[in-house]
C-alpha atoms as a PDB file:
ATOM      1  CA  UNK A   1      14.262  24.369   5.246  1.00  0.00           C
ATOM      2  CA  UNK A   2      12.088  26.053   7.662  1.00  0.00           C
ATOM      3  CA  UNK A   3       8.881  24.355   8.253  1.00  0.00           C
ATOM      4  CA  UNK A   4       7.262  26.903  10.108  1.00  0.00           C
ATOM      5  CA  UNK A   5       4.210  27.125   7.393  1.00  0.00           C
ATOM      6  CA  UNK A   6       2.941  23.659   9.400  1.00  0.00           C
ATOM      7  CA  UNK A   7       1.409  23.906  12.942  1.00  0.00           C
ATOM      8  CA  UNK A   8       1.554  21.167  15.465  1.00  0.00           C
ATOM      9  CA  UNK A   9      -1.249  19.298  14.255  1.00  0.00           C
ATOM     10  CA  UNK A  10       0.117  19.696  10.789  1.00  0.00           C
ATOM     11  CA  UNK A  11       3.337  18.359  11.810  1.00  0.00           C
ATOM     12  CA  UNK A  12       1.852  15.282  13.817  1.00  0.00           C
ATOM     13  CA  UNK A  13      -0.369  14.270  10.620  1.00  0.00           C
ATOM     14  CA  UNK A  14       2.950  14.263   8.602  1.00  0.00           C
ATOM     15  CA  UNK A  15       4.902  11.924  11.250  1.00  0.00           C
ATOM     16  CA  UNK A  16       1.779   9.493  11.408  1.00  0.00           C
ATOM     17  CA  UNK A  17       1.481   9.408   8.039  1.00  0.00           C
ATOM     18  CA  UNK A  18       4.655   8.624   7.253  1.00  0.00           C
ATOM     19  CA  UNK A  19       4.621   5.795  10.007  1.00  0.00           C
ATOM     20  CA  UNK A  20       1.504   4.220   8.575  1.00  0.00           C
ATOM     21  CA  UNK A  21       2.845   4.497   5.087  1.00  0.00           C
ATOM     22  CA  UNK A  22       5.917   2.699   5.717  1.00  0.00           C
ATOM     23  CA  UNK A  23       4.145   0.156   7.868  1.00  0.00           C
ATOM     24  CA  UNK A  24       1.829  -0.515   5.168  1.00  0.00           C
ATOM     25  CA  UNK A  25       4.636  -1.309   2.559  1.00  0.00           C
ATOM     26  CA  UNK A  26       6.622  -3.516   4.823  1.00  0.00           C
ATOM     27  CA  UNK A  27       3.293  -5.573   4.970  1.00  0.00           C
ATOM     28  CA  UNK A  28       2.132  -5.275   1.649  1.00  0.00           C
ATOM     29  CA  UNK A  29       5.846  -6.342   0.522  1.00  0.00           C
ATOM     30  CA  UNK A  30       5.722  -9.453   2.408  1.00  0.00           C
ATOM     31  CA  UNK A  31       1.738 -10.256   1.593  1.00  0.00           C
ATOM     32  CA  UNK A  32       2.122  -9.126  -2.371  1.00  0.00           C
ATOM     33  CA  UNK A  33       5.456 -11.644  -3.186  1.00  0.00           C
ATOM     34  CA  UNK A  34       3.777 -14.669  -2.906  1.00  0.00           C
ATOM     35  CA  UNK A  35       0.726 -13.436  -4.408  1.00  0.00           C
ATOM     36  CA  UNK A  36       2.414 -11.992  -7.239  1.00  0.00           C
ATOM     37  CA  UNK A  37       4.486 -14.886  -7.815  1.00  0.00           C
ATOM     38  CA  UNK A  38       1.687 -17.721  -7.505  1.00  0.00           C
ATOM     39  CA  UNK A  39      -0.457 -15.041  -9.941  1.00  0.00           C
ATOM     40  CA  UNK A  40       2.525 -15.047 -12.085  1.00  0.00           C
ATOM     41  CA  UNK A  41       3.212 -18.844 -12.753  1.00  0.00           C
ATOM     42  CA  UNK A  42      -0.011 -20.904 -11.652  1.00  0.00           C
ATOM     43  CA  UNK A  43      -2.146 -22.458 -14.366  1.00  0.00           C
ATOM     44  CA  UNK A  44      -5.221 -22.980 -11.853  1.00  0.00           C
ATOM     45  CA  UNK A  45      -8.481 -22.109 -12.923  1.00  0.00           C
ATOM     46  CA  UNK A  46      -8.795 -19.834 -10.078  1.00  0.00           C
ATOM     47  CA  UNK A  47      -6.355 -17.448 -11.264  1.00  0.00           C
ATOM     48  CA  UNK A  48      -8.768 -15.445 -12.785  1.00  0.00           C
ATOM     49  CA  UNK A  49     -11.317 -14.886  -9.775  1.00  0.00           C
ATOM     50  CA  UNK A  50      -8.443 -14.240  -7.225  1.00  0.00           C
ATOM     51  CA  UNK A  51      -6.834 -11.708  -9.849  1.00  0.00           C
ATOM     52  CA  UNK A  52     -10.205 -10.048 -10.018  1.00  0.00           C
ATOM     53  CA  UNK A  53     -10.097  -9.811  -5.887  1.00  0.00           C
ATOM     54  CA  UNK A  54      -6.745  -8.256  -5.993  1.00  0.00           C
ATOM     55  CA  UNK A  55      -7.623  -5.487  -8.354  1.00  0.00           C
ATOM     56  CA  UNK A  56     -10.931  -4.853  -6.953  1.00  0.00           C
ATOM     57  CA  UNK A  57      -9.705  -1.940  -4.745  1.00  0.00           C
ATOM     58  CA  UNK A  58      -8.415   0.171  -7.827  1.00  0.00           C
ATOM     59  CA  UNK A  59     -12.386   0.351  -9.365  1.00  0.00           C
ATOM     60  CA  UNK A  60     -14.519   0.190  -5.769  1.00  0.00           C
ATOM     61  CA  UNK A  61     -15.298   3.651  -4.219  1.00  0.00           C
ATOM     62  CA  UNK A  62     -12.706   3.848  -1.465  1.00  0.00           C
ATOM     63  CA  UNK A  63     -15.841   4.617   0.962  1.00  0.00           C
ATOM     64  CA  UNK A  64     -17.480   1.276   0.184  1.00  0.00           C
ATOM     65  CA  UNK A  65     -14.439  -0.578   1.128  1.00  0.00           C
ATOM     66  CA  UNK A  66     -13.678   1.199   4.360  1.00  0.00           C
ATOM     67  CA  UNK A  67     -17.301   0.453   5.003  1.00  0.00           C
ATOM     68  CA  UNK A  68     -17.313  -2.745   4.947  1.00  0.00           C
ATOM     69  CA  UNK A  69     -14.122  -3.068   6.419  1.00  0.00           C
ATOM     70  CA  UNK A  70     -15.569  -1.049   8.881  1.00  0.00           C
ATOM     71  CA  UNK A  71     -18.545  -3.432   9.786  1.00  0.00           C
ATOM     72  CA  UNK A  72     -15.234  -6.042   9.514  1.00  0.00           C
ATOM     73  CA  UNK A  73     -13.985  -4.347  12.708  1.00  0.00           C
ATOM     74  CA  UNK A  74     -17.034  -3.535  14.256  1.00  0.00           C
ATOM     75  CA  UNK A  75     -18.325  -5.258  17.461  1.00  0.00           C
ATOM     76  CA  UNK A  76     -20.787  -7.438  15.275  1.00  0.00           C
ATOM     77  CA  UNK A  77     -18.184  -7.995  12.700  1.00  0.00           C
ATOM     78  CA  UNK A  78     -15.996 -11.483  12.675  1.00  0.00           C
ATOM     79  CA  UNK A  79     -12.806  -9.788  13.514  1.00  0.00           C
ATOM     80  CA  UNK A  80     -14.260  -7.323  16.062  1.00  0.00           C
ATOM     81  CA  UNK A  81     -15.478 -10.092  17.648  1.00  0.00           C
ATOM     82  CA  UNK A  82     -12.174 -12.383  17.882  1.00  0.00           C
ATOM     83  CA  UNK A  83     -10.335  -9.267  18.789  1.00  0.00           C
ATOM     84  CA  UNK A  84     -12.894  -7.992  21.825  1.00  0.00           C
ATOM     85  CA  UNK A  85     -12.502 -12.144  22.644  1.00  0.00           C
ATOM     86  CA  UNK A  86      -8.819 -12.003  22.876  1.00  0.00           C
ATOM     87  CA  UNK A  87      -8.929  -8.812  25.039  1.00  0.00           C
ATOM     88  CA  UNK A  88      -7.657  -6.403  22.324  1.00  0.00           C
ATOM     89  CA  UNK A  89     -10.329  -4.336  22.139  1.00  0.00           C
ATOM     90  CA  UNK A  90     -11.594  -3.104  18.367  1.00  0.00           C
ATOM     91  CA  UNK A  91      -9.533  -2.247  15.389  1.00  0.00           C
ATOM     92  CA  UNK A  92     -11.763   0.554  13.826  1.00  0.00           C
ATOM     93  CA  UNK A  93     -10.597   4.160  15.304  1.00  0.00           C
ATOM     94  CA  UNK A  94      -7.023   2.647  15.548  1.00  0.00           C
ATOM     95  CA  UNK A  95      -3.474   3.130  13.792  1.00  0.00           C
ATOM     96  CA  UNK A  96      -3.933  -0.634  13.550  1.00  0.00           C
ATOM     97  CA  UNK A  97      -6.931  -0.415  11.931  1.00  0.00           C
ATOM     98  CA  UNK A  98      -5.920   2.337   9.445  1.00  0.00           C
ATOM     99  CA  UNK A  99      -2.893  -0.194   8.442  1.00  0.00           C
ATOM    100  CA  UNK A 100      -5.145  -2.885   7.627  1.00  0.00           C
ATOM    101  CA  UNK A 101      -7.374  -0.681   5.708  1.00  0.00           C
ATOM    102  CA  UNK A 102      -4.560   0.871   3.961  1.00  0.00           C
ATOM    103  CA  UNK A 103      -3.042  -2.962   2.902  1.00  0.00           C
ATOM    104  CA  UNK A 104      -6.380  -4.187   1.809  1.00  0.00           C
ATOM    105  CA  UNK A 105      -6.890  -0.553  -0.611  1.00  0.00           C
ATOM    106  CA  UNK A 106      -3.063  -0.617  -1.845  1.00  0.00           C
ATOM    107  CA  UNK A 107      -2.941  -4.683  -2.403  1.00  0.00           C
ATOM    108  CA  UNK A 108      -2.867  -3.947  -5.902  1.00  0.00           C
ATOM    109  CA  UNK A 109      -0.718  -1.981  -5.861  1.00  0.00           C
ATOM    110  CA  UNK A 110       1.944  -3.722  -5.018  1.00  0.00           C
ATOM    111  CA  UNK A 111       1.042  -6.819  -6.241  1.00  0.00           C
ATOM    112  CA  UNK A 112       0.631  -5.862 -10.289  1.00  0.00           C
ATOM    113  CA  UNK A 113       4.128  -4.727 -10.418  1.00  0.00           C
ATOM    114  CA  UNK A 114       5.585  -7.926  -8.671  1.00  0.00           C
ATOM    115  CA  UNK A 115       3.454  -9.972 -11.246  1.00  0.00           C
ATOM    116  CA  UNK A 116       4.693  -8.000 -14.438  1.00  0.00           C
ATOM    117  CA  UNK A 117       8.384  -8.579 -12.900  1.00  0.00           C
ATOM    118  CA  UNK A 118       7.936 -12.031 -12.044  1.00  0.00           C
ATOM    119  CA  UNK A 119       6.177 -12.915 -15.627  1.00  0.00           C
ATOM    120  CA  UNK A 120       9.189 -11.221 -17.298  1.00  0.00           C
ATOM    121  CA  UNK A 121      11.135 -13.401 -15.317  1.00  0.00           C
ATOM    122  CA  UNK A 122       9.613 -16.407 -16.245  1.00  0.00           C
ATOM    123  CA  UNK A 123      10.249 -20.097 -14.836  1.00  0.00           C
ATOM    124  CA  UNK A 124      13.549 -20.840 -16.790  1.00  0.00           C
ATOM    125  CA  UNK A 125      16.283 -19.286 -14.693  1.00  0.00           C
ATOM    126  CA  UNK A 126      15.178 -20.767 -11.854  1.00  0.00           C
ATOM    127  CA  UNK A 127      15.020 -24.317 -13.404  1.00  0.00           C
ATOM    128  CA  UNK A 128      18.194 -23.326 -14.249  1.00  0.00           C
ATOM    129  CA  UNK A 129      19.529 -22.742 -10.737  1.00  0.00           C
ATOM    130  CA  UNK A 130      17.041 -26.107  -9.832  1.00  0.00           C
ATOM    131  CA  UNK A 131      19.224 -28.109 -11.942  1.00  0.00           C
ATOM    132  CA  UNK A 132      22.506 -26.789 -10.001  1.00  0.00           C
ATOM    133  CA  UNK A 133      20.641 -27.854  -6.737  1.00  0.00           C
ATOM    134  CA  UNK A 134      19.069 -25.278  -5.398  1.00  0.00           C
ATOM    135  CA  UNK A 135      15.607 -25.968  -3.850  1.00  0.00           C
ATOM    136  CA  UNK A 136      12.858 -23.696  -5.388  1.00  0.00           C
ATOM    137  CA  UNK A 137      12.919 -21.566  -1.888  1.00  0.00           C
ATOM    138  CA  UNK A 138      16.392 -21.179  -3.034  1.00  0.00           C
ATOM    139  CA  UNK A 139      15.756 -20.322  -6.569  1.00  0.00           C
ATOM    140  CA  UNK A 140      13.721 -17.664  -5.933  1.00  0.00           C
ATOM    141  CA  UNK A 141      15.667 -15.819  -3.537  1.00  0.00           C
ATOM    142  CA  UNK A 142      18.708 -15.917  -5.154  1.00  0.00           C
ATOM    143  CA  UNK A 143      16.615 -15.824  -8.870  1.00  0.00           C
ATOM    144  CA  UNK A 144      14.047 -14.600  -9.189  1.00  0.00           C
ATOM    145  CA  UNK A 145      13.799 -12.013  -6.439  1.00  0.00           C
ATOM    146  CA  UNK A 146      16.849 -10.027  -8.084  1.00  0.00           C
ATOM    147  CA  UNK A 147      16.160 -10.159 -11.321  1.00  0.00           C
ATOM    148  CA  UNK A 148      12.306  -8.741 -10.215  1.00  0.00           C
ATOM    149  CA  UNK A 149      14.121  -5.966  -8.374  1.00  0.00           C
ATOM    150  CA  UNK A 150      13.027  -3.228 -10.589  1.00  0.00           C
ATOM    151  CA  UNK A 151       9.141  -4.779  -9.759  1.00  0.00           C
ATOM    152  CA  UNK A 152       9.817  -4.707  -6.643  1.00  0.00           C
ATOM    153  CA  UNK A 153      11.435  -0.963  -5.939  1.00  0.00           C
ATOM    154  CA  UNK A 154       8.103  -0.192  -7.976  1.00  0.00           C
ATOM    155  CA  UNK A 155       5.601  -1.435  -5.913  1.00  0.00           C
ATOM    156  CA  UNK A 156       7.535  -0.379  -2.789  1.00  0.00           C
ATOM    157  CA  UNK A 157       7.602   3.226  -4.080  1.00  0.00           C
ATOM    158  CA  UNK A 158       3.975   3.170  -5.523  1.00  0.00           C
ATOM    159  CA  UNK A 159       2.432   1.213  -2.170  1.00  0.00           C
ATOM    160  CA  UNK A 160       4.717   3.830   0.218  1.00  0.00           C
ATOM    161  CA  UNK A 161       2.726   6.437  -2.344  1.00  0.00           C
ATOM    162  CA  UNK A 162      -0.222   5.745  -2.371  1.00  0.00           C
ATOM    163  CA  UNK A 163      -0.560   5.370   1.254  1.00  0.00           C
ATOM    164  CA  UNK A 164       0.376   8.740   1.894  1.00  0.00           C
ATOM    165  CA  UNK A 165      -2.831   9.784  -0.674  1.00  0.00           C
ATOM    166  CA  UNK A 166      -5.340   7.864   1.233  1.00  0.00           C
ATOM    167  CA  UNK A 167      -8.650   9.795   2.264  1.00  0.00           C
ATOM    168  CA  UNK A 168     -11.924   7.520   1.727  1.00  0.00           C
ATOM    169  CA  UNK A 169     -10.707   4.515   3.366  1.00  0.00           C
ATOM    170  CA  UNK A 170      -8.866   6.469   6.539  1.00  0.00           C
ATOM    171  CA  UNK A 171     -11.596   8.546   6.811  1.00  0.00           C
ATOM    172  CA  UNK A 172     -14.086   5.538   7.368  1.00  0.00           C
ATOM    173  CA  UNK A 173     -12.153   3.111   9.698  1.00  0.00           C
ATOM    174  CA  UNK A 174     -10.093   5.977  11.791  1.00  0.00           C
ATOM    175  CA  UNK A 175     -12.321   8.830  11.299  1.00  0.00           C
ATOM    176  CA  UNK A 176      -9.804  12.187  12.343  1.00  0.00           C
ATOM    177  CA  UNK A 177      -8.585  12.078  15.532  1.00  0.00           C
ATOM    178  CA  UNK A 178      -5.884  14.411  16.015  1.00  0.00           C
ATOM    179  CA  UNK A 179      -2.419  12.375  17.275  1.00  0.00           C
ATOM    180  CA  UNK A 180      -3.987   8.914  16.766  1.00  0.00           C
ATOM    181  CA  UNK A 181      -5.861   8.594  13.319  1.00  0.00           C
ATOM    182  CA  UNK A 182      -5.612  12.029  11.791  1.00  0.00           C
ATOM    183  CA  UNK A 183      -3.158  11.880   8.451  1.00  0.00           C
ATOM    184  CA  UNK A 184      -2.398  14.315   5.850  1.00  0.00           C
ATOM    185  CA  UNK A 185      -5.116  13.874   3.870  1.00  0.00           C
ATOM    186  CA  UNK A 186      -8.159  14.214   6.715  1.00  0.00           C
ATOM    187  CA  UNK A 187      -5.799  17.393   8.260  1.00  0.00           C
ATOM    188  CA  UNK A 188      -6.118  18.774   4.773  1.00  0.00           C
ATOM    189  CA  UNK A 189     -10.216  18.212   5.064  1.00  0.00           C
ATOM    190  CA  UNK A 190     -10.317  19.697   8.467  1.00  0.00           C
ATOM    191  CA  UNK A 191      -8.639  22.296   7.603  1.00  0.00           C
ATOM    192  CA  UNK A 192     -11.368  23.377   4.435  1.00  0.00           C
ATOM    193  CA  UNK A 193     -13.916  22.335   6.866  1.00  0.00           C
ATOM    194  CA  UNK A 194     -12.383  24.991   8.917  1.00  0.00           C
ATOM    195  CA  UNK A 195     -12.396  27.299   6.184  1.00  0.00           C
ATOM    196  CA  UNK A 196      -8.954  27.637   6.440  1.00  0.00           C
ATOM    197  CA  UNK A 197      -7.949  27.620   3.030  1.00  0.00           C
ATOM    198  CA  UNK A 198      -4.198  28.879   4.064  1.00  0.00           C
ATOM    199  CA  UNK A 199      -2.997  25.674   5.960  1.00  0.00           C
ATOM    200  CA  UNK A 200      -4.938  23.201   3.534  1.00  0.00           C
ATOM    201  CA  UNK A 201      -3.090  25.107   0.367  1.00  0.00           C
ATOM    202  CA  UNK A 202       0.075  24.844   2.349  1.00  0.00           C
ATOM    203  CA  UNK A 203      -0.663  20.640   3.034  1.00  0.00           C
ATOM    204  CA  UNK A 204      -2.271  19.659  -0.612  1.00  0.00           C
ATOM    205  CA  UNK A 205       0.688  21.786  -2.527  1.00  0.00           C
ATOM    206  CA  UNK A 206       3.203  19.762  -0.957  1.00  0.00           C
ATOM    207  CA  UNK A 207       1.328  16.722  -1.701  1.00  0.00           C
ATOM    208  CA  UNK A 208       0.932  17.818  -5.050  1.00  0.00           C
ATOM    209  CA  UNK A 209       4.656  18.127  -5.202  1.00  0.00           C
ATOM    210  CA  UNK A 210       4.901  14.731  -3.522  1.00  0.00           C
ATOM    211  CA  UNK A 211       2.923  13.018  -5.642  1.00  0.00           C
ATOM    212  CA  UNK A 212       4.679  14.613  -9.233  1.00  0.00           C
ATOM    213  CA  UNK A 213       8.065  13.388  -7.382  1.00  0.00           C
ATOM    214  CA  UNK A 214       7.012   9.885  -7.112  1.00  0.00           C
ATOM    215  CA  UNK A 215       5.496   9.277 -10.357  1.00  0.00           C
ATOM    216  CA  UNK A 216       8.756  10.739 -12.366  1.00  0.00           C
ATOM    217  CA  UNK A 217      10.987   8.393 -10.493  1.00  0.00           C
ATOM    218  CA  UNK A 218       8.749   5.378 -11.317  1.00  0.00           C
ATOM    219  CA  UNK A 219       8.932   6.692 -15.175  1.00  0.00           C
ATOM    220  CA  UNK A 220      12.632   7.034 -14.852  1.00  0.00           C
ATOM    221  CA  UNK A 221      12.545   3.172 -12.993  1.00  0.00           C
ATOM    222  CA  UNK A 222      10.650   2.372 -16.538  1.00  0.00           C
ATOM    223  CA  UNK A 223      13.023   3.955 -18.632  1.00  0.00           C
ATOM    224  CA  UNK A 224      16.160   2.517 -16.855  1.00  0.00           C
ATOM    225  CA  UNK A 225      14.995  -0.957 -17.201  1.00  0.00           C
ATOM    226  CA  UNK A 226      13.839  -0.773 -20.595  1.00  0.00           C
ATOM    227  CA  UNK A 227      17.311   0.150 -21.524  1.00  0.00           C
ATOM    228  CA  UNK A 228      19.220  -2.650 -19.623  1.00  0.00           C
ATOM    229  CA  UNK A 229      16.423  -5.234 -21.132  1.00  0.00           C
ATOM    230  CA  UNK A 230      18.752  -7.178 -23.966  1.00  0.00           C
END
């Protein structure tokens, strides 16, 4: 398929989008399990309020959290400070930056998904597999991690997704900097800011496309599982 429709910059906002979306869900993956799971099975009366802290990406304007994840990273901010102290310079304007920004706004996610699995699960099997000796790190590996797979290809594919749709939250912490912040969707803005209509058609129909691809598989994931439920 010829891609000669996408310029250079085009092109490099693709490959660093993709990068920082895959990044993301590796993270998320490993941050969202345990979350999930202690969401999933803990009685403790601050279930509620951490729930609440999880989800709050999905209702806050994505502006207002790269704000203040902005002042986060800024030189007066708590981590801007520890990371000038340690010599790293700041996070804001940085691919590192945009991947904690884009863990923090997709948190949720990835963790919902792993909770519905995980409460479908429930604790039985892996009392189950405690009684047959296996410790609970045991247990849920070779439990409750399988039989949440369909949870977890979920979040996976709607954390890897969502990434890719980011625009209020890159925007603030990276700004657009062509080869070292600028993804898909703040090419696509530069582009209309440019007036050129052409190129941003070209970017937000294959998003478009993108998008309608990843929400029929997740439907599909639905489907299948509801049929294989007894």
């Amino acid at each position: 398929m010829s891609l000669d429709w996408l310029g250079a910059a085009d092109i490099a906002a693709v490959g660093l989008t993709l990068q920082l979306a895959a990044a993301t869900t590796v993270v998320l993956l490993l941050l969202a399990m345990p979350v999930a799971w202690w969401l999933a099975t803990t009685a403790s009366r601050w279930r509620a309020p951490v729930a609440a802290l999880v989800t709050l990406p999905l209702v806050l304007p994505p502006t207002v959290l790269g704000f203040y994840l902005l002042l986060l990273m800024g030189p007066d901010g708590p981590l801007g400070r520890f990371t000038l102290s340690m010599g790293w310079g700041l996070l804001s304007f940085t691919f590192t930056g945009l991947l904690i920004g884009s863990v923090v706004y997709s948190l949720p996610f990835a963790v919902q998904p792993l909770r519905d699995a995980f409460e479908a699960v429930g604790r039985r099997p892996l009392e189950v597999a405690q009684t047959l000796g296996a410790t609970p790190w045991q247990a849920f590996c070779t439990v409750a991690l399988p039989l949440a797979r369909p949870g977890l290809i979920t979040a996976a594919i709607l954390s890897f997704a969502h990434t890719v749709g980011e625009f209020g939250v890159v925007l603030m912490i990276g700004g657009n900097i062509p080869g070292r912040t600028q993804v898909i969707s703040t090419q696509i803005y530069g582009h209309v800011e440019a007036m050129d209509y052409a190129s941003a058609h070209g970017l937000a129909t294959a998003m478009l496309l993108f998008s309608f691809v990843i929400l029929l598989g997740v439907a599909l994931l639905g489907r299948r599982r509801v049929r294989v439920l007894p």
